[in-house]
Protein backbone atom coordinates (compact mmCIF):
# COMPACT_ATOMS: atom_id res chain seq x y z
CA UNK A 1 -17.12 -9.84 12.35
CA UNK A 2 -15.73 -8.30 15.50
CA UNK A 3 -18.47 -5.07 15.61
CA UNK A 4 -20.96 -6.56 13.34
CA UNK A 5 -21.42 -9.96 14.05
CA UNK A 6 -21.80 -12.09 11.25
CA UNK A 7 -21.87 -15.90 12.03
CA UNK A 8 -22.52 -18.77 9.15
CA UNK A 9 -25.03 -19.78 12.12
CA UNK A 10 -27.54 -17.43 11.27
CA UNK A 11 -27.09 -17.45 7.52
CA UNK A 12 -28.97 -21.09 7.34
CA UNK A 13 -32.02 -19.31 8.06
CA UNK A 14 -31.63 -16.92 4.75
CA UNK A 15 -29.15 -19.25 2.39
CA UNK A 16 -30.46 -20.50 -1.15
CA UNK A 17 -29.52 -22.49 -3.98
CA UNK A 18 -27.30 -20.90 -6.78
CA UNK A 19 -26.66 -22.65 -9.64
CA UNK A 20 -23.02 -20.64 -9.26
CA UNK A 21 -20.74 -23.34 -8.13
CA UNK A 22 -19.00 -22.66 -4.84
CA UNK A 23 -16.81 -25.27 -2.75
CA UNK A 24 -17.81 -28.36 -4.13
CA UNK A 25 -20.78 -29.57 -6.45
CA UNK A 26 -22.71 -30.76 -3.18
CA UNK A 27 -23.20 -26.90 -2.97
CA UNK A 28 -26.39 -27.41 -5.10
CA UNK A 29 -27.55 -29.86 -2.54
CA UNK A 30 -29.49 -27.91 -0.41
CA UNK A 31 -32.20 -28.91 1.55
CA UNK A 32 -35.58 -27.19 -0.45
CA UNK A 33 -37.04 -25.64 3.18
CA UNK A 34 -34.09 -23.23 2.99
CA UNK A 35 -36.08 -21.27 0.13
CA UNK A 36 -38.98 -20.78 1.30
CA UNK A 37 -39.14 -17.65 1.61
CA UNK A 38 -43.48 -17.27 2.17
CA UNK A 39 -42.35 -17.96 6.10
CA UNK A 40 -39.70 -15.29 6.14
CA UNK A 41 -39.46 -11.90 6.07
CA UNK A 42 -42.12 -11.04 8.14
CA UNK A 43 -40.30 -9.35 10.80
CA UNK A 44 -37.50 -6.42 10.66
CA UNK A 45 -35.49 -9.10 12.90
CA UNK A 46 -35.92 -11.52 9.27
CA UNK A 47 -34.10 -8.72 7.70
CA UNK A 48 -31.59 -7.80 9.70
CA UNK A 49 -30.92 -11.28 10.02
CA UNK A 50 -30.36 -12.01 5.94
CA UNK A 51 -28.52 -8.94 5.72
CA UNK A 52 -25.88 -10.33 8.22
CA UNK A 53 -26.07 -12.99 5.41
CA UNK A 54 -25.00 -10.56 3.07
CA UNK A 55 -22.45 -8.86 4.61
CA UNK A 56 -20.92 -12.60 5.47
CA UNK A 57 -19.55 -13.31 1.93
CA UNK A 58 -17.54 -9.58 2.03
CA UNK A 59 -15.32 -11.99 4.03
CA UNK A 60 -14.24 -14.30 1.02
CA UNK A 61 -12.97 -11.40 -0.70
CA UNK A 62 -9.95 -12.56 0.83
CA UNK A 63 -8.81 -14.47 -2.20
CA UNK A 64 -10.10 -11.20 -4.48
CA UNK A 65 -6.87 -9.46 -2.24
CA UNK A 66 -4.29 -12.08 -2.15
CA UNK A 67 -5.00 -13.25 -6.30
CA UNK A 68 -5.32 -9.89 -7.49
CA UNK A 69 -1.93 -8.92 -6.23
CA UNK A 70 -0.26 -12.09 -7.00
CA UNK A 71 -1.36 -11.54 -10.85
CA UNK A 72 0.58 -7.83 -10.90
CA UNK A 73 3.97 -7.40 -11.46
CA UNK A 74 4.44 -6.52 -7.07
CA UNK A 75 4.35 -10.73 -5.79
CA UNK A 76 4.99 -13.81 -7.27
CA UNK A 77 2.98 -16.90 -5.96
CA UNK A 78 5.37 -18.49 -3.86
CA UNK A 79 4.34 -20.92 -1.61
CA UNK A 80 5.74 -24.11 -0.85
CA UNK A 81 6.65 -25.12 -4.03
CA UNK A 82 5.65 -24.96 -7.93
CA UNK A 83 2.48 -27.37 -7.90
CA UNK A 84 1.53 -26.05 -4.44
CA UNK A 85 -2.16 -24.41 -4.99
CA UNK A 86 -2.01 -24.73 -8.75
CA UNK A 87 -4.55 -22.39 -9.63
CA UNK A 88 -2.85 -19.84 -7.85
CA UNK A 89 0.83 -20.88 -9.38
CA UNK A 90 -0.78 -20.40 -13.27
CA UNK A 91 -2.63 -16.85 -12.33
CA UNK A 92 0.90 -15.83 -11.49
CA UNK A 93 2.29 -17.34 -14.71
CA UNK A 94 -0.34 -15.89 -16.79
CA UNK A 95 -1.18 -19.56 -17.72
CA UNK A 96 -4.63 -19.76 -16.18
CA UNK A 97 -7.21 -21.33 -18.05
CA UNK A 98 -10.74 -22.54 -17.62
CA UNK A 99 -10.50 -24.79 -15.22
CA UNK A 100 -8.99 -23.17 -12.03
CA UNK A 101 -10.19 -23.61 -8.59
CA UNK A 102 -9.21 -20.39 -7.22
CA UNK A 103 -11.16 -18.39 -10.24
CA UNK A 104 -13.77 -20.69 -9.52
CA UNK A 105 -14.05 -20.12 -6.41
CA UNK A 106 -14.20 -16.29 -6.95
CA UNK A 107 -17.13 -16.39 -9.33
CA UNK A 108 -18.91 -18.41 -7.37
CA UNK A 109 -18.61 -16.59 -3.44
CA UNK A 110 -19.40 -13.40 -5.61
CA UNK A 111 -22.50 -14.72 -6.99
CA UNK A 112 -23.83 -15.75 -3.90
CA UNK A 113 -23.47 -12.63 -2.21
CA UNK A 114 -25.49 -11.07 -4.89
CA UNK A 115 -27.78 -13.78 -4.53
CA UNK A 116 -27.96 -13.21 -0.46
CA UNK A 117 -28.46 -9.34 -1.29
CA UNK A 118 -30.89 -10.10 -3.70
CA UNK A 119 -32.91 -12.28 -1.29
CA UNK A 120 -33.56 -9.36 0.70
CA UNK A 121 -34.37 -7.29 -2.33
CA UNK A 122 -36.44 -9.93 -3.44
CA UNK A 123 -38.73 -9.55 -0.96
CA UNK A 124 -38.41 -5.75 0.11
CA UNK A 125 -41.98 -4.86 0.07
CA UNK A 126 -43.11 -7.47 1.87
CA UNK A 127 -43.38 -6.20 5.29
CA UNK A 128 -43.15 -2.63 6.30
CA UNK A 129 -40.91 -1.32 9.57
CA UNK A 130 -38.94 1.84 10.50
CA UNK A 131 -35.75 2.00 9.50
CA UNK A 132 -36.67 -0.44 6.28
CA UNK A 133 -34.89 2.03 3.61
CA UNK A 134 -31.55 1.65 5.86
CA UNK A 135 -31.77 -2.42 5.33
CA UNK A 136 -32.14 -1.36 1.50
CA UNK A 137 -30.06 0.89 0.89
CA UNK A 138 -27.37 -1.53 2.38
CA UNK A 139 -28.28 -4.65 0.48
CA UNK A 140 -27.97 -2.75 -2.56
CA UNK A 141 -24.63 -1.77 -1.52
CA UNK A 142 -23.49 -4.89 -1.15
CA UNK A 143 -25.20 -6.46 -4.65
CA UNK A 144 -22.73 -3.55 -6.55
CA UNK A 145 -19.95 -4.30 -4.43
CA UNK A 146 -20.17 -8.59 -5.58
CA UNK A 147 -20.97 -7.31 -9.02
CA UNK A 148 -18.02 -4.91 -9.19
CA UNK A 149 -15.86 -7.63 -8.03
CA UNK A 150 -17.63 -9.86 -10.84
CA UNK A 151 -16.90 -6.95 -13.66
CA UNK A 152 -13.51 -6.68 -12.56
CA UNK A 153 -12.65 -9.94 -13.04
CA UNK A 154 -14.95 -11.71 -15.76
CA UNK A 155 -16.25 -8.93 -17.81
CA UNK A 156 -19.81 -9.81 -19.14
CA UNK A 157 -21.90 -12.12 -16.56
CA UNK A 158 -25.71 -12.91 -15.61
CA UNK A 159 -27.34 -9.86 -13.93
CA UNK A 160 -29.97 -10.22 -11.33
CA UNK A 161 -31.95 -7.44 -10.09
CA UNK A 162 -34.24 -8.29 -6.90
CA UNK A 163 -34.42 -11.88 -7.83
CA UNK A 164 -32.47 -14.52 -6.65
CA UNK A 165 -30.41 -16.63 -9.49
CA UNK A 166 -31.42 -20.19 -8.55
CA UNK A 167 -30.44 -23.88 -9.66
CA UNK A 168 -32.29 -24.27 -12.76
CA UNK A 169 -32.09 -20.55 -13.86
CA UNK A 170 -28.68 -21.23 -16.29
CA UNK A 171 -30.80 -22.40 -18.62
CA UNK A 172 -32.54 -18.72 -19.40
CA UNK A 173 -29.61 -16.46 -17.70
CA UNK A 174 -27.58 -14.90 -20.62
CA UNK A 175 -24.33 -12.98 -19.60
CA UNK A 176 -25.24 -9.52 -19.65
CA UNK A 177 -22.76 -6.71 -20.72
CA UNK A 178 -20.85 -4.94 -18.80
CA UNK A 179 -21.55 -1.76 -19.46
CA UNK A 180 -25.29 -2.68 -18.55
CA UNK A 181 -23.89 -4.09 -15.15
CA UNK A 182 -21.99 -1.06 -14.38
CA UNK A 183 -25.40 1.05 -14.92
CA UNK A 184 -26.92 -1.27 -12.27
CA UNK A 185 -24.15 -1.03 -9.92
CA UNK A 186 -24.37 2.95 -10.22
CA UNK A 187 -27.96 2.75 -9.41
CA UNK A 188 -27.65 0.98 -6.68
CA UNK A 189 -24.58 3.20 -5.38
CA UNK A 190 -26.20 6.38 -5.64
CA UNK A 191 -29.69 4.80 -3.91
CA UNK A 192 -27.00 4.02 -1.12
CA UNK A 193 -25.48 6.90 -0.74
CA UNK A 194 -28.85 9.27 -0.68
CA UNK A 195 -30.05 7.11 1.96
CA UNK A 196 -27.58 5.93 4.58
CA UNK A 197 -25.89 7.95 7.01
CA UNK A 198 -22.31 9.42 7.01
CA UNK A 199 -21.22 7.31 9.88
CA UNK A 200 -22.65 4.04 11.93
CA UNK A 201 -22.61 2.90 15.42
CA UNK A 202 -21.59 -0.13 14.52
CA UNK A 203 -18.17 -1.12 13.22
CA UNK A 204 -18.05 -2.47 8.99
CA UNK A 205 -22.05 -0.86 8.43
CA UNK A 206 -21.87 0.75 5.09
CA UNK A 207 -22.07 4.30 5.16
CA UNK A 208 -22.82 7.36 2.77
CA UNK A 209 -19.13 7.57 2.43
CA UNK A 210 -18.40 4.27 1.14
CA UNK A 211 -21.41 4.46 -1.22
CA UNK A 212 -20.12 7.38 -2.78
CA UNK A 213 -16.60 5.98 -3.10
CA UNK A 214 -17.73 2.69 -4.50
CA UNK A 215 -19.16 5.00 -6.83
CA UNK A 216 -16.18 6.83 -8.14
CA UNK A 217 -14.19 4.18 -8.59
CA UNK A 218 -16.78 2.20 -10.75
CA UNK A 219 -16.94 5.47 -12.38
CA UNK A 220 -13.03 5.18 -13.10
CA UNK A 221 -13.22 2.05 -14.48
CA UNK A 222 -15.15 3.03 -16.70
CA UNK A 223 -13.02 6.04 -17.29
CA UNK A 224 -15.85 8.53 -16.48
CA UNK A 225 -13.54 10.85 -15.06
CA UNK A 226 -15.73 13.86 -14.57
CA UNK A 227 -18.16 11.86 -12.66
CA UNK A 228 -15.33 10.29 -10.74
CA UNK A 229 -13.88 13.46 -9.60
CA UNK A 230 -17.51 14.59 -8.48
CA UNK A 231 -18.42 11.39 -6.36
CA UNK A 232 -14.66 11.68 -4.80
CA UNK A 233 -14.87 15.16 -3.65
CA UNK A 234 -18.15 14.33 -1.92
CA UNK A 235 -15.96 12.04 0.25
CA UNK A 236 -13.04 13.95 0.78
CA UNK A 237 -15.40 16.45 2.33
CA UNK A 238 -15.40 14.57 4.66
CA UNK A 239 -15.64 13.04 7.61
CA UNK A 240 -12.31 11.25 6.81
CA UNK A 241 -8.90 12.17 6.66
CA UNK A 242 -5.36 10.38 7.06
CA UNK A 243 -3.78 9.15 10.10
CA UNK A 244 -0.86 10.84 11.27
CA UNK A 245 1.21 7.53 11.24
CA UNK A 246 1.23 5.56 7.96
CA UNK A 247 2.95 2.57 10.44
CA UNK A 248 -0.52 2.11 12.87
CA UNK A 249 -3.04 1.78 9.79
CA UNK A 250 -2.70 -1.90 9.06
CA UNK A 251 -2.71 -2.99 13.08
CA UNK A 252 -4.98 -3.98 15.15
CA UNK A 253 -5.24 -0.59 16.51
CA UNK A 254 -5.54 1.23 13.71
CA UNK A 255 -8.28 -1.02 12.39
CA UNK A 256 -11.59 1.44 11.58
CA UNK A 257 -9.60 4.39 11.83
CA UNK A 258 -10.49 7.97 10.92
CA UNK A 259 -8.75 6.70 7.15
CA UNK A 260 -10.91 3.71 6.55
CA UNK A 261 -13.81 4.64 4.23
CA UNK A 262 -14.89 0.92 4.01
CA UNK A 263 -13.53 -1.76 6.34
CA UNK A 264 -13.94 -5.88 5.45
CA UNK A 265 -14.19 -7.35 9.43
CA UNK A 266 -12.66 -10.14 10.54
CA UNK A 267 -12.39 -12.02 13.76
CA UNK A 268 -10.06 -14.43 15.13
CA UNK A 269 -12.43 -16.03 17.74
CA UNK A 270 -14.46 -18.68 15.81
CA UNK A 271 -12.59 -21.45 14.23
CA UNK A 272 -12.76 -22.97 9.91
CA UNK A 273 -11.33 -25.31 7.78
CA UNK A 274 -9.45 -26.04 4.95
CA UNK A 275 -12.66 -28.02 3.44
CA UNK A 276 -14.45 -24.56 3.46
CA UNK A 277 -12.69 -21.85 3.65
CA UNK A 278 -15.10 -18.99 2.64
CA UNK A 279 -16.73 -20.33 6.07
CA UNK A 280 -13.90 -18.73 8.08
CA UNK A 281 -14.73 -15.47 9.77
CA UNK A 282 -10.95 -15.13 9.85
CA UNK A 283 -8.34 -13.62 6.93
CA UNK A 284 -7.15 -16.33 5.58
CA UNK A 285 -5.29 -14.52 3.32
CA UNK A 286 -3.34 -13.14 6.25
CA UNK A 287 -2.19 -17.00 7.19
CA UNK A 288 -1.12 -17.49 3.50
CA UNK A 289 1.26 -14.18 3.47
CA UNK A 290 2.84 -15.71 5.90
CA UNK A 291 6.65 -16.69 6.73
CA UNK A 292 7.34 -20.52 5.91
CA UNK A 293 8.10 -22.17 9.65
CA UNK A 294 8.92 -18.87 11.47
CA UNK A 295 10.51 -18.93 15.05
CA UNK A 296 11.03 -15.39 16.53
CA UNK A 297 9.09 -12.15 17.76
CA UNK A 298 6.72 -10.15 16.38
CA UNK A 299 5.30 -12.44 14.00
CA UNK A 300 3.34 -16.18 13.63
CA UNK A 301 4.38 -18.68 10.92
CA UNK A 302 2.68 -18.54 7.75
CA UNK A 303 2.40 -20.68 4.11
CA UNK A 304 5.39 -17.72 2.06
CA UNK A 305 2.70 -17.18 -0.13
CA UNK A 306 2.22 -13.67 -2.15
CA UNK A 307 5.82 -12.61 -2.03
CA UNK A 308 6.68 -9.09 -2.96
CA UNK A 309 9.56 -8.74 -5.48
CA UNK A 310 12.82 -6.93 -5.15
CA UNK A 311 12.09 -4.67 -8.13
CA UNK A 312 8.69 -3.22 -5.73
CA UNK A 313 11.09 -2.72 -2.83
CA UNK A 314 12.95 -0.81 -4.59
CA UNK A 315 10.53 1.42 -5.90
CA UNK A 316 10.17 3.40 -3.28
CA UNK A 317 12.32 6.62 -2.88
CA UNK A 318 14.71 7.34 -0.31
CA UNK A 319 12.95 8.79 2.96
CA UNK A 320 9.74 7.66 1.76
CA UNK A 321 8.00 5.82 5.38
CA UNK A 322 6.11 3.43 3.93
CA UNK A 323 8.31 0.85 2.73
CA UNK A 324 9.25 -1.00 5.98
CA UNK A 325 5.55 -0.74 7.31
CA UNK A 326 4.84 -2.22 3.89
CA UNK A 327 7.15 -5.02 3.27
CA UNK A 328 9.05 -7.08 5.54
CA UNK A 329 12.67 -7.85 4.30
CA UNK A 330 12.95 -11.16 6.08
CA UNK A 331 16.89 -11.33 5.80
CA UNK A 332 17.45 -7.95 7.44
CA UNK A 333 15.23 -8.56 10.38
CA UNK A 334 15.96 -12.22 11.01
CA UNK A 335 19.72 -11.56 11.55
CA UNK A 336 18.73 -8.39 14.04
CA UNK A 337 16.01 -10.35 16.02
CA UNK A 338 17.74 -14.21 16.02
CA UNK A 339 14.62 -15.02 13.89
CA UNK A 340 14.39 -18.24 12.19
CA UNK A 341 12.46 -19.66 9.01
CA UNK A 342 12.66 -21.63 6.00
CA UNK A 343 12.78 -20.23 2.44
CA UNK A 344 9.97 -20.98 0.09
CA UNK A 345 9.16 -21.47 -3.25
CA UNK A 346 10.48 -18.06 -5.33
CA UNK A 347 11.83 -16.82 -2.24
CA UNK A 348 12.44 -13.21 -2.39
CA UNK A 349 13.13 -12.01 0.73
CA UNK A 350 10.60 -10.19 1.26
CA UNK A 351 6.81 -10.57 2.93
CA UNK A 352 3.37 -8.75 2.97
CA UNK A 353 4.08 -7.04 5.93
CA UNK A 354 0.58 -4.91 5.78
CA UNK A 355 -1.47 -8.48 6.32
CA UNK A 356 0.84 -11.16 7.91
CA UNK A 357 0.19 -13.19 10.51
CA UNK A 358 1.10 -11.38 14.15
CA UNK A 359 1.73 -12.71 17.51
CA UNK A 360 -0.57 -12.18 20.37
CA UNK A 361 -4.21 -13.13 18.56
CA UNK A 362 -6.02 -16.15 19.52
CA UNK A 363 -6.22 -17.90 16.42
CA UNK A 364 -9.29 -20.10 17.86
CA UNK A 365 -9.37 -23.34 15.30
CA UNK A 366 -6.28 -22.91 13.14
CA UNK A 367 -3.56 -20.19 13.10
CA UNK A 368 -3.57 -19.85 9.16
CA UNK A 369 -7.36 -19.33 8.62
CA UNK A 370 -8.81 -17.72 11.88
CA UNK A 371 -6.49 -14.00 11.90
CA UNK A 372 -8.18 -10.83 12.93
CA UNK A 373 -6.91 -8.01 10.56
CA UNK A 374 -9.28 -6.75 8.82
CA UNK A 375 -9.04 -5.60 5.32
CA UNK A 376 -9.02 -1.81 5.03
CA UNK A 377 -11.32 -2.51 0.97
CA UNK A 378 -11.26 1.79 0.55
CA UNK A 379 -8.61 3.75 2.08
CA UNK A 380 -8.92 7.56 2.26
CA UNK A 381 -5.60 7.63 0.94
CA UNK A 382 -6.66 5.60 -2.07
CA UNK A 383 -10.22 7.68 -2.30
CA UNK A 384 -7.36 10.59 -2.52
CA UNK A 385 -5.01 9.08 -5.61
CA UNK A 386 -8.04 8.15 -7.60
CA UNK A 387 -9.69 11.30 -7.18
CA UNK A 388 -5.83 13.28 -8.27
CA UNK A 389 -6.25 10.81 -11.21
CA UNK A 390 -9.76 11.84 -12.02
CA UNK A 391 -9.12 15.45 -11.44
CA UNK A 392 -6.13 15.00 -14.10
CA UNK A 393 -7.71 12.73 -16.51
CA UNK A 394 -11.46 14.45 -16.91
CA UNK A 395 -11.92 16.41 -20.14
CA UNK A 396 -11.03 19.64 -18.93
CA UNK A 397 -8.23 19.13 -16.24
CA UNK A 398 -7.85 20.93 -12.63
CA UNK A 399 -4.46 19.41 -11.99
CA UNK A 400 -3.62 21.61 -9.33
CA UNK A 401 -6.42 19.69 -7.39
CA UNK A 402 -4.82 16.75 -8.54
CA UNK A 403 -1.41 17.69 -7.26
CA UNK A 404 -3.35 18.95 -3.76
CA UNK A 405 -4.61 15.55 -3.44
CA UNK A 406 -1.69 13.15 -4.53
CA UNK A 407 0.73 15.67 -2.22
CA UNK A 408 -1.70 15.00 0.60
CA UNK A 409 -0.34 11.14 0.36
CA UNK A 410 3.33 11.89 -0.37
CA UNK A 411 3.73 14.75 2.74
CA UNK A 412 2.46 11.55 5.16
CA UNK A 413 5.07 9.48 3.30
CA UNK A 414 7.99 11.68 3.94
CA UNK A 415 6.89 13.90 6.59
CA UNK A 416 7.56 17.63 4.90
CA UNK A 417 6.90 19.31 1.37
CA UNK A 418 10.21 18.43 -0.05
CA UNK A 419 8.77 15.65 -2.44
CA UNK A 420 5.85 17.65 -3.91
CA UNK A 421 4.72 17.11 -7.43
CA UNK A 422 4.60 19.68 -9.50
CA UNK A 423 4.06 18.26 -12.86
CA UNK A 424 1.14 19.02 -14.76
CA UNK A 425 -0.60 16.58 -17.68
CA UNK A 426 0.50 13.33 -18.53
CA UNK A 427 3.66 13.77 -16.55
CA UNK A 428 1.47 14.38 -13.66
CA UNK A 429 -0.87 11.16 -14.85
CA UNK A 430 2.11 9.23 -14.86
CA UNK A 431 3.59 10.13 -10.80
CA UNK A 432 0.00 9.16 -9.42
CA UNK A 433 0.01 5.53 -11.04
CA UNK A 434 3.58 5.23 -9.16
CA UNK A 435 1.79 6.53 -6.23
CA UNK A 436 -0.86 4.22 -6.01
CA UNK A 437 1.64 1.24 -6.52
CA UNK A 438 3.38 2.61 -3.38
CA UNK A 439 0.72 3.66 -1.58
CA UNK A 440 -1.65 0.18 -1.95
CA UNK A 441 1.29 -2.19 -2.40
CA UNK A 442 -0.02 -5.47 -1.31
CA UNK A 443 -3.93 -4.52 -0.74
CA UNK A 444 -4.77 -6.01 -4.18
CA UNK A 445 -5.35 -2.60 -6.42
CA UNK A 446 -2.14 -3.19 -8.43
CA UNK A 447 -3.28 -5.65 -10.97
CA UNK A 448 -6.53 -4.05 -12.06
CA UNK A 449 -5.30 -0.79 -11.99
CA UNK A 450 -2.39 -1.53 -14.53
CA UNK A 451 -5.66 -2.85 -17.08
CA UNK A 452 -8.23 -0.19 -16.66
CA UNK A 453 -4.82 2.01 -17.41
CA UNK A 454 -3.51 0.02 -20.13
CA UNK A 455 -0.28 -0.73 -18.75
CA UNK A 456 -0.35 -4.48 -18.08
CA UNK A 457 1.07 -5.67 -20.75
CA UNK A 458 4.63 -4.05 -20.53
CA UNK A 459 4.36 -4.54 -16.43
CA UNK A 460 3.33 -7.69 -16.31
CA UNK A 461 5.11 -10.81 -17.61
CA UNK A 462 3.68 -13.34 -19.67
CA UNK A 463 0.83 -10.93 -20.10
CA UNK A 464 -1.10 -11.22 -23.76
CA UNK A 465 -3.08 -8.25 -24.47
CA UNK A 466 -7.03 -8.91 -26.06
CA UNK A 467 -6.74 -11.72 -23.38
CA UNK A 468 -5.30 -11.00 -19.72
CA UNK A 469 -7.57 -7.96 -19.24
CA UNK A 470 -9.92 -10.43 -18.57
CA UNK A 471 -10.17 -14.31 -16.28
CA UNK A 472 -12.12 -17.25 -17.76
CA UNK A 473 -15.48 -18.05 -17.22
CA UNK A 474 -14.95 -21.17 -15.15
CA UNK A 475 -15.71 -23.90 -17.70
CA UNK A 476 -18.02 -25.69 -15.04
CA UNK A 477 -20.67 -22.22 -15.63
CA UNK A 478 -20.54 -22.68 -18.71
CA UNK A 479 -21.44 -26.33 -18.96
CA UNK A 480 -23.93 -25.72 -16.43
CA UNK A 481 -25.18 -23.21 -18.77
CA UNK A 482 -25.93 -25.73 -21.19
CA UNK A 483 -22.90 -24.14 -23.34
CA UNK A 484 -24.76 -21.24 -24.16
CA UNK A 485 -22.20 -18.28 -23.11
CA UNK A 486 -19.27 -17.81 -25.15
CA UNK A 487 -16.16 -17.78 -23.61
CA UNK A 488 -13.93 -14.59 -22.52
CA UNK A 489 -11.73 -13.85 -25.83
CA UNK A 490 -8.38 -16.01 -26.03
CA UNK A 491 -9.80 -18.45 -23.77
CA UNK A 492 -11.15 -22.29 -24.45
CA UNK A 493 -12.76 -24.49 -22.70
């Protein structure tokens, strides 16, 4: 991370075995003086130091961003052809099944940052120090954030609470439901946001703020409106607020801005590789948005993966700002800057212009995985449309806080009052889900929020309903798990 400094490096000292596959099945294979933990934690520097461990996996929620759009109805796969990055190709299709690296990969990055959060927690009250409850409160931050992640995309799985899941434990883990996962993840959000501070010295440090907007939104999800409304409100207090210029958020200047609630950090100055890519302290998802053998300004060459479509592009209303700081149309601003570049598989004509490779960053290892941008997870723009959509949805509606908040967004987006909503009920319901599409095209919201809503199905092609709300349990778990768990519903292994 560029502010807080998170290097694999120091992780060896705090990394343990999960029987949650990862990278390869040599994962497992770790060397036994890596867990024991009787010669650790006996210093606040111990702490600090596994808590860098589990703030590290934050940055493989890279492929959470890039697949989670690329299964709405705003990108298609792309890439270089139709069996490049299969995985990826068959999420897109709605053809994903059990056995699907990139899903796999997913669960099992998740798992071990709740595993490297519940190290810590593990062994909280094992040595005492000033400033302890701060190390806590984060770790237990980070454990909901994996676990919402985990919820979002498998539904049921194995909770831990301050123990570590290691190899050997599948035999006794059951998957737990998700309504019992969510309880644990509002636990640990409201622990987080009593105890940490509003804002931190240091760059990407959870604060209060993000606690409490971690909060609404699991809230949401769980369509617990009038709690959702109550958390949001807390942060829109403040201390955030929007930028003035929707066009600097998603640069390198606007990076931890007054508008970021919670900020992913990245850094372009240690190289990775393709063999382990959840090892790069660079975006990699930023390298794979990018345009297929580019040769002009502005921009570096990319892999034309996670390609907007023409129907998104045209979403937008006349006037409204955010389009062209959104999504690049390739064809337009090749012929006006001499640009060149190849067309890719499902070319559209159009790119992820929010997090695509730019010129001018150093890139250190390879130009594809090692990008600086950092991913801007909570927006106060998106705190904004989900509280509007709480405020409208609760039992006993205040819609004309709902219409404060989503015209907050949409004044930004065209610069006066002329496109204010002033529709009331479902009508109103109906302009803040077309909001949010606009608003968070191509930060990975889109897909998710079209199930929790129940509009997938008629956005979303090849979409079945009682079996697309949900992604497999990677088959490999479930072997592991001696074939215990039953599968998500429409789903065989």
């Amino acid at each position: 991370m560029r502010n807080l400094n998170i290097k694999l490096i120091l992780i060896a000292s705090v990394i343990t075995a999960t029987f949650f596959m990862s990278c390869s099945d040599d994962f497992v294979d770790v060397d036994p003086t890596n867990e024991n933990s009787e010669d650790y934690f006996n210093s606040e520097e111990d702490y600090q130091l596994a808590l860098v461990g589990a703030y590290d996996l934050l940055q493989a929620t890279y492929l959470n961003v890039m697949v989670g759009e690329i299964a709405s109805d705003n990108t298609l796969a792309g890439g270089e052809s139709a069996t490049d990055t299969p995985g990826i190709q068959e999420i897109d299709n709605m053809t994903h099944g059990t056995i699907n690296q990139q899903l796999r990969d997913i669960w099992g990055w998740m798992f071990s940052g709740v595993n490297r959060a519940n190290y810590i927690l593990e062994f909280q009250d094992k040595t005492d120090f000033n400033g302890k409850e701060q190390i806590i409160a984060q770790a237990r931050f980070l454990r909901a954030y994996y676990y919402f992640e985990l919820v979002k995309w498998f539904g049921d799985v194995p909770l831990a609470v301050d123990q570590r899941l290691l190899f050997g434990d599948q035999f006794n883990a059951e998957r737990t439901p998700k309504a019992e996962v969510y309880n644990q993840i509002e636990l640990d959000l409201i622990f987080a946001a009593e105890t940490l501070p509003a804002t931190q010295a240091e760059n990407g440090r959870i604060t209060s703020g993000a606690a409490r907007a971690l909060l609404g939104k699991a809230y949401l999800y769980q369509n617990k409106f009038t709690e959702a409304a109550a958390a949001f409100d807390l942060v829109i207090a403040g201390p955030y607020d929007l930028v003035t210029d929707y066009a600097t958020i998603f640069e390198q200047e606007g990076e931890n801005s007054v508008e970021s609630v919670f900020e992913v950090q990245y850094t372009d100055k240690e190289g990775a590789g393709f063999g382990c890519l959840q090892c790069s302290e660079g975006n990699v998802a930023v390298g794979f948005n990018g345009i297929r053998n580019y040769s002009g300004p502005q921009f570096d060459s990319g892999f034309s993966f996670n390609v907007p479509v023409q129907e998104v592009y045209e979403a937008f209303e006349p006037g409204d700002s955010r389009r062209d700081v959104a999504i690049l149309n390739i064809v337009e601003f090749a012929a006006a800057n001499g640009a060149t570049y190849n067309e890719g598989f499902e070319h559209t004509g159009f790119y992820n212009k929010k997090y695509i490779a730019r010129k001018g960053d150093a890139n250190i290892g390879d130009a594809a995985l090692t990008n600086p941008n950092n991913y801007r997870s909570i927006r106060f723009a998106d705190v904004l449309l989900m509280a509007a959509e709480a405020h409208n949805r609760k039992a006993t509606p205040n819609d004309a806080l709902a219409q404060e908040y989503l015209n907050r967004v949409r004044r930004r987006a065209f610069g006066d009052t002329n496109h204010d909503i002033t529709a009331t009920g479902a009508a109103l319901t109906d302009f803040i889900y077309d909001e949010r599409r606009l608003e968070l095209v191509g930060e990975g919201h889109r897909f998710f929020d079209l199930v929790r809503t129940g509009r997938a199905a008629q956005n979303i092609p090849g979409f079945t309903t009682g079996k697309n709300e949900l992604f497999p349990i990677p088959a490999i778990e479930i072997q592991l798990a001696g074939n215990r768990w039953e599968q998500n519903q429409g789903y065989t292994n």
